[in-house]
Protein backbone atom coordinates (compact mmCIF):
# COMPACT_ATOMS: atom_id res chain seq x y z
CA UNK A 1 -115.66 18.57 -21.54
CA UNK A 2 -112.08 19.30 -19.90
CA UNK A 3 -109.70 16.42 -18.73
CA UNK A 4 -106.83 17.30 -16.16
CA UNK A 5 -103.54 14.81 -16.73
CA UNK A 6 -100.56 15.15 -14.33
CA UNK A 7 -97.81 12.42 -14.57
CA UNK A 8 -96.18 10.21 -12.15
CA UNK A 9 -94.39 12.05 -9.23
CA UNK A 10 -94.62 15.62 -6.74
CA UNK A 11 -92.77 18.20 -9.66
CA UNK A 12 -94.41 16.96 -12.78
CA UNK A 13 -96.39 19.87 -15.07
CA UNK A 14 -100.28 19.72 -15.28
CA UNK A 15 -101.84 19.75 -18.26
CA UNK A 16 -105.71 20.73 -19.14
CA UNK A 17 -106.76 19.58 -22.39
CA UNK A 18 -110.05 20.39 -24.07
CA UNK A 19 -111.85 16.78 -25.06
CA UNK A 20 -113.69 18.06 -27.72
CA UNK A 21 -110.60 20.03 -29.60
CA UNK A 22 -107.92 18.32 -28.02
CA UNK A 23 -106.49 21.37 -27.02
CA UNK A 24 -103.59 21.46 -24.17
CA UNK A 25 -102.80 24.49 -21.59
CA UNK A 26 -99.96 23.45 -19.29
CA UNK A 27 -100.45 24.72 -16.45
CA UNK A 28 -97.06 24.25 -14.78
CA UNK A 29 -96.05 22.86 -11.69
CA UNK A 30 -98.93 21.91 -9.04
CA UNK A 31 -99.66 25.00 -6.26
CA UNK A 32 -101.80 25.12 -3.88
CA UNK A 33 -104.14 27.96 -5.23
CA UNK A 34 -104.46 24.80 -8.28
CA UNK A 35 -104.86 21.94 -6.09
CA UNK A 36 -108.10 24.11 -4.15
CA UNK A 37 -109.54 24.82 -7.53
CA UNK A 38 -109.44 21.16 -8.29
CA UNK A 39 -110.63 20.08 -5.22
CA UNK A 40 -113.55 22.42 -4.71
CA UNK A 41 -115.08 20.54 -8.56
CA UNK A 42 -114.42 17.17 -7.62
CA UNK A 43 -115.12 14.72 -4.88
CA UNK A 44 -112.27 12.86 -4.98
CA UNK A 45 -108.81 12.83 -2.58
CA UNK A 46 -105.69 13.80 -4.69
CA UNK A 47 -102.16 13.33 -3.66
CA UNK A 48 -99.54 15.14 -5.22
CA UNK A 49 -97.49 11.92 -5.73
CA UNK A 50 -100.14 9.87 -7.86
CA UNK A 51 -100.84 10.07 -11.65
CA UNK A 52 -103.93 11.62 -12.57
CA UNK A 53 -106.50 11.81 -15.40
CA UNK A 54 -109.47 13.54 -13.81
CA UNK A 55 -112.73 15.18 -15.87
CA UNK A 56 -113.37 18.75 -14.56
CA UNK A 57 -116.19 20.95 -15.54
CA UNK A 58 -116.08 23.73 -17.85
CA UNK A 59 -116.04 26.54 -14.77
CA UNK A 60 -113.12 25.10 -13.19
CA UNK A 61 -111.13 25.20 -16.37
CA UNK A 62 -111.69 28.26 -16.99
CA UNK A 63 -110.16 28.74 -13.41
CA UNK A 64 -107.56 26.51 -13.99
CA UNK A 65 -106.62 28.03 -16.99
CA UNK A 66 -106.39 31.83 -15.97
CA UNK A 67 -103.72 30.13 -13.85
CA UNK A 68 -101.18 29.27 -16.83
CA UNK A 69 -99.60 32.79 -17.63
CA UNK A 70 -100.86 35.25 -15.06
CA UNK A 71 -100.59 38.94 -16.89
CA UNK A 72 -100.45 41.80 -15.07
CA UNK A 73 -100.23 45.38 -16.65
CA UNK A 74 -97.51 47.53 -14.75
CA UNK A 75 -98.75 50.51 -12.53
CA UNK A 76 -97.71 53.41 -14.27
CA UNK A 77 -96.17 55.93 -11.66
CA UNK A 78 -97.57 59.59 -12.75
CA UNK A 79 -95.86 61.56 -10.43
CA UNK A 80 -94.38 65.10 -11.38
CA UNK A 81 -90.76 65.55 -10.64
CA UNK A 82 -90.01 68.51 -8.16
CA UNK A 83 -88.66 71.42 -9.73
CA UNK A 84 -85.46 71.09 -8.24
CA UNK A 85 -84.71 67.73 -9.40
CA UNK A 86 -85.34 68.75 -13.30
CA UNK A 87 -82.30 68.67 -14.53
CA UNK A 88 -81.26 72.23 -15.82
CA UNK A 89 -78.12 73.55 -17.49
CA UNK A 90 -76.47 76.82 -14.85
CA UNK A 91 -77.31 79.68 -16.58
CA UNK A 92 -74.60 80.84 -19.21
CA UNK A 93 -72.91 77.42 -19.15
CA UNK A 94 -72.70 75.22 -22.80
CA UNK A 95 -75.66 73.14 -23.92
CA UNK A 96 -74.73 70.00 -25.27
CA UNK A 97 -76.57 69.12 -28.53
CA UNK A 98 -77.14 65.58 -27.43
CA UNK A 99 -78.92 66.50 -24.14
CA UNK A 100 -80.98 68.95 -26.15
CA UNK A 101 -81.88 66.13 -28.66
CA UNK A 102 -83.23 63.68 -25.90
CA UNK A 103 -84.69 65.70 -23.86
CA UNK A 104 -82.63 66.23 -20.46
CA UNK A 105 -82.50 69.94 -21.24
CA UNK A 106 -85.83 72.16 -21.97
């Protein structure tokens, strides 16, 4: 069983807690995306104002708490450099060591 708690007032944090564990996720600040998961498991009319203590089922937690720290891996960008962009030492001109070391220079 899952219990939803948001305190007095429109900028307050949500918190889900787990009834059986008495485990808490806060969820943050109320969103809309948050409210419509709410709303589609229960009946009742919230307002964002009000104090709540509401039972949710174990589906809409799960929602709910996929909400708390969104992760997204970073789209790695595999595209080759043109061969004129490489960055290349004129030919008879000094190499420095450092360049050579990390890699500008191949």
């Amino acid at each position: 069983m899952y219990s939803i708690t948001k305190s007095k007032g429109s900028n307050q944090n949500v918190i889900l807690t787990n009834t059986d564990t008495m485990a808490n996720i806060n969820l943050g600040k109320i969103t809309i995306p948050m409210l419509d998961m709410i709303k589609e498991d229960l009946t009742t009319e919230l307002t964002m104002a009000e104090e709540w203590t509401l039972n949710v089922s174990a589906e809409a937690a799960s929602k709910l708490s996929k909400l708390a720290m969104p992760m997204k891996k970073p789209i790695r960008d595999q595209k080759k450099k043109p061969e004129d962009k490489v960055n290349r030492p004129a030919p008879g001109a000094d190499v420095d060591l450092f360049n050579l070391i990390y890699g500008s220079v191949e």
